[in-house]
N, C-alpha and C. Protein backbone atom coordinates (compact mmCIF):
# COMPACT_ATOMS: atom_id res chain seq x y z
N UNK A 1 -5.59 15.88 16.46
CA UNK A 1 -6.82 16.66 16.49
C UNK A 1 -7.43 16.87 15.08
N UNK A 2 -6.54 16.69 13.80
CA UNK A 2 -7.17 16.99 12.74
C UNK A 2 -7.95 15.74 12.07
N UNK A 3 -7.72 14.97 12.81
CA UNK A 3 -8.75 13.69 12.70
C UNK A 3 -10.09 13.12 13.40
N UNK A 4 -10.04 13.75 14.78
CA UNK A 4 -11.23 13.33 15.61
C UNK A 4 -11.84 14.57 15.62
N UNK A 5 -11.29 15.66 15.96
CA UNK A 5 -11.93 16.98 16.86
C UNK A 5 -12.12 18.02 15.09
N UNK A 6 -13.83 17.98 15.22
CA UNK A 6 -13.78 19.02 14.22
C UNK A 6 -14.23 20.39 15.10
N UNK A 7 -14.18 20.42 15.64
CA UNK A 7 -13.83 22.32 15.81
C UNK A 7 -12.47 22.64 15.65
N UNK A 8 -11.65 21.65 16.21
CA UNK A 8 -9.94 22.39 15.97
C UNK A 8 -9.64 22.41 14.58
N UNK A 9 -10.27 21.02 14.26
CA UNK A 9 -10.15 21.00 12.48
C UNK A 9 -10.59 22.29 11.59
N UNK A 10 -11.67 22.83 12.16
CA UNK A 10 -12.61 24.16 11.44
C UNK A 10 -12.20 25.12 11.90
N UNK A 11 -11.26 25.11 12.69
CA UNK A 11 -10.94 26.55 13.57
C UNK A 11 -9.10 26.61 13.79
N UNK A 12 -8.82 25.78 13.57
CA UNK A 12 -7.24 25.92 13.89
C UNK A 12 -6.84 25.08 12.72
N UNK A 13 -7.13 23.93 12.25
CA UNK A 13 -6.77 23.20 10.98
C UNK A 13 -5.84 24.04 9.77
N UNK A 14 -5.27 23.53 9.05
CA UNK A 14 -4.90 24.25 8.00
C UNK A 14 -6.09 24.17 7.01
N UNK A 15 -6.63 22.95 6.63
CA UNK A 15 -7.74 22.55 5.38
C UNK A 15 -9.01 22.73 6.06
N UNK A 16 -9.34 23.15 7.30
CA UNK A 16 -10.48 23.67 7.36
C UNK A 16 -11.57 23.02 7.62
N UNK A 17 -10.95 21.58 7.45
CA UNK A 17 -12.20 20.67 8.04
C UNK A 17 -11.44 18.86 8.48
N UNK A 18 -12.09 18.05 8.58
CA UNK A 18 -11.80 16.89 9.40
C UNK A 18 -10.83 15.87 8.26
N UNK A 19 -9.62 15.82 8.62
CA UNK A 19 -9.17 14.43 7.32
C UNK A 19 -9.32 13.10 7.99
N UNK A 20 -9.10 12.18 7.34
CA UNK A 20 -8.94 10.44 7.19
C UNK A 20 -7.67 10.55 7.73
N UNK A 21 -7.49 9.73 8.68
CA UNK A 21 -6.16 9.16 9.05
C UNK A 21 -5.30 8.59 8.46
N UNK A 22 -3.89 9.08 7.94
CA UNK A 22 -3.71 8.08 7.04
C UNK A 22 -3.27 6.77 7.11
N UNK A 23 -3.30 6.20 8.13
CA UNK A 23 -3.21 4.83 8.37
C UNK A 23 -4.33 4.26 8.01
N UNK A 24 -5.29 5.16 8.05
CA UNK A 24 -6.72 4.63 7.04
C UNK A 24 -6.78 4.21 5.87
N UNK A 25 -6.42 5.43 5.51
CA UNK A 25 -6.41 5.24 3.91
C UNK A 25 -4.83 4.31 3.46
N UNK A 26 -4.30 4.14 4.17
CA UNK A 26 -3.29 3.20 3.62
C UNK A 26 -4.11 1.81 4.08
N UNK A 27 -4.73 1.40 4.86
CA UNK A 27 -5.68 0.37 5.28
C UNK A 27 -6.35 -0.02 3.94
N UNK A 28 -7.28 1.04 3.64
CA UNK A 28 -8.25 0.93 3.08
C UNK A 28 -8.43 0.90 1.32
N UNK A 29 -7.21 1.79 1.26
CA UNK A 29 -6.78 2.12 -0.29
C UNK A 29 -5.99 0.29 -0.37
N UNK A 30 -5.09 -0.36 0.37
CA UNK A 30 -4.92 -1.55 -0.35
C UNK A 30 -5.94 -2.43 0.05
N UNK A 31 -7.06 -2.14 0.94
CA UNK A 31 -8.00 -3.47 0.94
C UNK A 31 -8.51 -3.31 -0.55
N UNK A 32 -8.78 -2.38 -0.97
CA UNK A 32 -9.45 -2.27 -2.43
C UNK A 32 -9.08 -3.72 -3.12
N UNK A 33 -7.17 -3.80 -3.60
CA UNK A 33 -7.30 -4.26 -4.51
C UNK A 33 -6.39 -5.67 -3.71
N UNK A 34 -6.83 -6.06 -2.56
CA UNK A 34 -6.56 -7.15 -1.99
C UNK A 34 -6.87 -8.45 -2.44
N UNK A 35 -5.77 -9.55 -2.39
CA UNK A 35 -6.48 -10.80 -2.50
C UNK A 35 -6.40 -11.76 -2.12
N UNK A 36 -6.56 -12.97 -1.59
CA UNK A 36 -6.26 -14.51 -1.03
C UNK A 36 -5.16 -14.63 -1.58
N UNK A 37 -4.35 -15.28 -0.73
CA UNK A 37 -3.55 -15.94 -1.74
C UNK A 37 -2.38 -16.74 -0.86
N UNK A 38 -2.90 -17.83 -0.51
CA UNK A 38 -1.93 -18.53 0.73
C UNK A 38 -0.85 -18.67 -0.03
N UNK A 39 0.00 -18.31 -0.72
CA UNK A 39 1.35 -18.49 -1.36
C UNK A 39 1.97 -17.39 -1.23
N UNK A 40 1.93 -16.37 -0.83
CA UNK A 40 2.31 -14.91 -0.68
C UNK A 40 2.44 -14.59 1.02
N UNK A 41 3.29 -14.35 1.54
CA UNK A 41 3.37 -13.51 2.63
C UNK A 41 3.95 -12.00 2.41
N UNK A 42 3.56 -11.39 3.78
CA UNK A 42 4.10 -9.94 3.37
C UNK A 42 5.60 -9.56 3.80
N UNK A 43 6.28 -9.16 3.59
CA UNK A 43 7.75 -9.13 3.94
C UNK A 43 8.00 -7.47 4.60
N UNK A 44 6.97 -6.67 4.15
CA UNK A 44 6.81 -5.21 4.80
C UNK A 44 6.60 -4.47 3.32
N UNK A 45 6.74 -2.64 3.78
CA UNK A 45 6.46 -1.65 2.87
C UNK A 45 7.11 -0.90 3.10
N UNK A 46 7.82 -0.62 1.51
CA UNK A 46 8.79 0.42 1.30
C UNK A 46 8.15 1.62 0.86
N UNK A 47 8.96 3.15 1.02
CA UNK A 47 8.08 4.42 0.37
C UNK A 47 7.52 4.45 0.95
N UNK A 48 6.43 4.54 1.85
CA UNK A 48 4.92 4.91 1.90
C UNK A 48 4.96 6.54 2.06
N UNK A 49 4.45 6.90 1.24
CA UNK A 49 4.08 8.28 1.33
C UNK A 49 2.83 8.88 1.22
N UNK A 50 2.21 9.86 2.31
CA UNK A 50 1.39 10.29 2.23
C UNK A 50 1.18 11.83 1.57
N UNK A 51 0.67 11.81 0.37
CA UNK A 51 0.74 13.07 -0.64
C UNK A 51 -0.24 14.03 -0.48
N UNK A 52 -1.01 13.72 -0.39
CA UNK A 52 -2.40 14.86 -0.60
C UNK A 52 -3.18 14.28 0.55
N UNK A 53 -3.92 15.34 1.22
CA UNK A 53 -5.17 14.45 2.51
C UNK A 53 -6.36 14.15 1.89
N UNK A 54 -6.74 13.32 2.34
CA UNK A 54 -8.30 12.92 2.16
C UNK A 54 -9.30 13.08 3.40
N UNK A 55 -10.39 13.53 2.76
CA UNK A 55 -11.27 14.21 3.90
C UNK A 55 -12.83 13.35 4.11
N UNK A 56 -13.42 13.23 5.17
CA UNK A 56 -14.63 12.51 5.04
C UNK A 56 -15.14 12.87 3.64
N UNK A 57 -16.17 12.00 3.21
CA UNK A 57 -17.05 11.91 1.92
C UNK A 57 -15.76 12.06 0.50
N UNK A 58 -14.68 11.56 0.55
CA UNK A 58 -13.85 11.80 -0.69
C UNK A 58 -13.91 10.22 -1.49
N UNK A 59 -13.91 9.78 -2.46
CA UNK A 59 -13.65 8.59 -3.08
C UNK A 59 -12.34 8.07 -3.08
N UNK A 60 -12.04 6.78 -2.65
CA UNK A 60 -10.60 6.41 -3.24
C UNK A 60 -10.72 5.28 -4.17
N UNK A 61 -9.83 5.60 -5.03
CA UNK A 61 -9.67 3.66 -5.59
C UNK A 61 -7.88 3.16 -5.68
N UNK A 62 -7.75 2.32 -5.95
CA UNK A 62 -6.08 2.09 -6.37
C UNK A 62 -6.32 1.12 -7.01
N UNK A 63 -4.76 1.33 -7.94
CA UNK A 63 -4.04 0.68 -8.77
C UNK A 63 -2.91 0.08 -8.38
N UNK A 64 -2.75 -0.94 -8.14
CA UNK A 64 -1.64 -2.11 -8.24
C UNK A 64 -0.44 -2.56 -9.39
N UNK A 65 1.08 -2.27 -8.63
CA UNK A 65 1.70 -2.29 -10.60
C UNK A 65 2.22 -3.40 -9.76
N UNK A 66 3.04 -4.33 -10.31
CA UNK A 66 4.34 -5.63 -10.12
C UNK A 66 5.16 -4.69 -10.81
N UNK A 67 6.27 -4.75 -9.99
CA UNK A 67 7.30 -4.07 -10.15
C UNK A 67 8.48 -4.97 -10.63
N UNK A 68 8.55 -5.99 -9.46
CA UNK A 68 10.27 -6.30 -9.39
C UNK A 68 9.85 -7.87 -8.94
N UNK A 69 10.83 -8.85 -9.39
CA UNK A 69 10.65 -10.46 -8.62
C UNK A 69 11.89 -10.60 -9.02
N UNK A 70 12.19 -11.58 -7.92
CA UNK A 70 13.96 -12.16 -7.60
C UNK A 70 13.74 -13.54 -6.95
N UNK A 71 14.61 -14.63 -7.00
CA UNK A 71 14.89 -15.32 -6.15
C UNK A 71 15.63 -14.84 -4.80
N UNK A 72 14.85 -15.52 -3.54
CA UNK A 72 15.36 -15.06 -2.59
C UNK A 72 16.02 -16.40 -1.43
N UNK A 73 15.27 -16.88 -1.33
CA UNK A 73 14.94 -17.85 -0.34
C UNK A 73 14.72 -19.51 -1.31
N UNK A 74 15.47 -20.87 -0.58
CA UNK A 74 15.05 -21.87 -1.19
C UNK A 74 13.70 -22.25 -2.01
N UNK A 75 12.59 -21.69 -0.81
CA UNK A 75 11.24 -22.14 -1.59
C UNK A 75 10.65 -21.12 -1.85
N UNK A 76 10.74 -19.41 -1.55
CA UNK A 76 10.02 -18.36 -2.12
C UNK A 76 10.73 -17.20 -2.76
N UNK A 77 10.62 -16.57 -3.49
CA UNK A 77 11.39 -15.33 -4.14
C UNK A 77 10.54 -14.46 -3.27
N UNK A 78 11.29 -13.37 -3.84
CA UNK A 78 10.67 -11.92 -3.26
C UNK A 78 10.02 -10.94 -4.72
N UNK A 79 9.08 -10.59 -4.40
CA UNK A 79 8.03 -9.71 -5.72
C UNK A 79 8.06 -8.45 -4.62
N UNK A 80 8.09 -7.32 -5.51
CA UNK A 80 7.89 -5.88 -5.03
C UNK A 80 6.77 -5.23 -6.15
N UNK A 81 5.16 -4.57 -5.59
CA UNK A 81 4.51 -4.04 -6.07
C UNK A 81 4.21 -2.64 -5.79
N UNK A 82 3.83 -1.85 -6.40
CA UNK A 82 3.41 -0.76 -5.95
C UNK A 82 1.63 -0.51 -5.78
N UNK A 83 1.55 0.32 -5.03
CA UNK A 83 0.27 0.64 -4.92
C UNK A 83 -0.21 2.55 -4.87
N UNK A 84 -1.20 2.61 -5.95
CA UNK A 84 -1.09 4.05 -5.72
C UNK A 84 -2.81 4.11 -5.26
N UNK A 85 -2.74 5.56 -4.45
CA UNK A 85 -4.20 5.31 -4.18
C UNK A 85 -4.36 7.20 -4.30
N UNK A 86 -5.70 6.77 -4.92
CA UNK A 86 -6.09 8.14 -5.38
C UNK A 86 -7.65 8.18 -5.13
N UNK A 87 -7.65 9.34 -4.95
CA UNK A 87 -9.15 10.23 -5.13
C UNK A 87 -9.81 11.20 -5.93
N UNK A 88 -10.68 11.37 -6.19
CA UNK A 88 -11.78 12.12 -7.22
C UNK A 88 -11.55 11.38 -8.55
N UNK A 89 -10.71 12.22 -9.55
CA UNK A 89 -11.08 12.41 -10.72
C UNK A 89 -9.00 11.69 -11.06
N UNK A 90 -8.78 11.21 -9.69
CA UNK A 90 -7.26 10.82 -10.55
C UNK A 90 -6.15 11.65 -9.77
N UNK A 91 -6.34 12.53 -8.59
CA UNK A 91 -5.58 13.00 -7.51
C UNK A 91 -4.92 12.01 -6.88
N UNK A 92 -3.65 11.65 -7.08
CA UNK A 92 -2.73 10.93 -5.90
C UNK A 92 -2.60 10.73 -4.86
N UNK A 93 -2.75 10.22 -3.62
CA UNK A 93 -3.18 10.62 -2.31
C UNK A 93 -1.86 9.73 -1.47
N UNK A 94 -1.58 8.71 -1.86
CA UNK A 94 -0.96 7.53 -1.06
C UNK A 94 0.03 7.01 -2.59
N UNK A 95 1.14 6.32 -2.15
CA UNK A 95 2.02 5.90 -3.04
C UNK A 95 2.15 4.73 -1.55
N UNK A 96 3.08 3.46 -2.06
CA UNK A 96 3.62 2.84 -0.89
C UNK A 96 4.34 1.38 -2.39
N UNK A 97 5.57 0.72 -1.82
CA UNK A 97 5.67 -0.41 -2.25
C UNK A 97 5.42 -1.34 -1.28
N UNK A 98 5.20 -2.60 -1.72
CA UNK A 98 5.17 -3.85 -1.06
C UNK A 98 5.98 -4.99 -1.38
N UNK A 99 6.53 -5.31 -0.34
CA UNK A 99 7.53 -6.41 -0.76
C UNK A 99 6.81 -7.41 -0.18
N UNK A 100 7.07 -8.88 -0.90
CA UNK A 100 5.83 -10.26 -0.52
C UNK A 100 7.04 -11.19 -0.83
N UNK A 101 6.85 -12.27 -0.19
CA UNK A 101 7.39 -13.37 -0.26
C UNK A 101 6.68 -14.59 -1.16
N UNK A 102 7.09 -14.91 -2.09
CA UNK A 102 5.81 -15.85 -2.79
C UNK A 102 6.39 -17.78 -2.76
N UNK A 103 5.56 -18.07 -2.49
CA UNK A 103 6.45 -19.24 -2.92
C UNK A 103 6.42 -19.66 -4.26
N UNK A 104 7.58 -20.52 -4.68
CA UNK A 104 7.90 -20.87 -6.38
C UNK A 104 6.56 -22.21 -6.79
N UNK A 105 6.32 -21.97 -8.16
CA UNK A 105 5.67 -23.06 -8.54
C UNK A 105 6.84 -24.33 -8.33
N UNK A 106 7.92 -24.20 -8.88
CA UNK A 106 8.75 -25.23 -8.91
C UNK A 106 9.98 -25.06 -8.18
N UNK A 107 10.47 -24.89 -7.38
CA UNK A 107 11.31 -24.78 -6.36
C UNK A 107 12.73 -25.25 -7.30
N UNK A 108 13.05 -26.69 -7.62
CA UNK A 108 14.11 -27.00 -8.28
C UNK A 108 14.55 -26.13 -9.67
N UNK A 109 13.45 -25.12 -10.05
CA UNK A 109 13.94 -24.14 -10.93
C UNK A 109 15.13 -22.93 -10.80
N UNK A 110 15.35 -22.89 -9.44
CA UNK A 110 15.79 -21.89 -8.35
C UNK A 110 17.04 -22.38 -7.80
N UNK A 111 17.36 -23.60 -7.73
CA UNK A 111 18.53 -23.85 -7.38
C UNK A 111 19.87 -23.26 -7.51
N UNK A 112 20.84 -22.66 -6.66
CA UNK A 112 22.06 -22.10 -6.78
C UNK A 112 21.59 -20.53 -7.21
N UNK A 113 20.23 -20.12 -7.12
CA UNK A 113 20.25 -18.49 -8.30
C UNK A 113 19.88 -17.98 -6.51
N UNK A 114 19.25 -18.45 -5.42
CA UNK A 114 18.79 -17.69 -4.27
C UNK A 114 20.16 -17.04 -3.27
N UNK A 115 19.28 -16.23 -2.98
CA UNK A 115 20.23 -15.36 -2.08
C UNK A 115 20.40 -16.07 -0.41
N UNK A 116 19.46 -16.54 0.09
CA UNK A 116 19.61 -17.30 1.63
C UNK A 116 19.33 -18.69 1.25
């Protein structure tokens, strides 16, 4: 209800008015800094935490770190990034990692170091 119904939102809510879902803003905060990239699959997301709400008319943007890369697999390693997504002036809203599967430029570089 604190997402569709604004009277319960304005009347029973804790914040008093309507938030973003956060499957939204986890949607939407990594479309920001999304990109092509047929060499990358997603392997899932670690952490995701939702910190602070976001409410209609709020700004988000995010920042993208590379965290971690390993050999995993014959032809792809595994890379872990983070993503933080924030609103206004630099408020935290969303944290989440991402683990991706990439494939290697050179595959025979990798030999004997992978885990499967």
């Amino acid at each position: 209800p604190y997402v569709q119904d604004q009277m319960f939102a304005e009347n029973e809510g804790i914040f008093g008015k309507r938030l973003i879902a956060g499957a939204f803003v986890f949607s939407a905060g990594l479309g920001l800094v999304a990109t092509n990239c047929v060499n990358a699959f997603s392997y899932g997301y670690d952490k995701l935490r939702f910190i602070k709400p976001v409410f209609i008319g709020d700004t988000i943007y995010s920042i993208r770190s590379n965290l971690d890369k390993k050999p995993r697999y014959k032809e792809m390693g595994l890379i872990r990034a983070s993503y933080e997504v924030f609103k206004g002036e630099g408020e935290l809203v969303l944290y989440c990692e991402h683990l991706q599967t990439v494939k290697y430029r050179n595959p025979a570089d990798f030999v004997g170091k992978t885990e499967k």
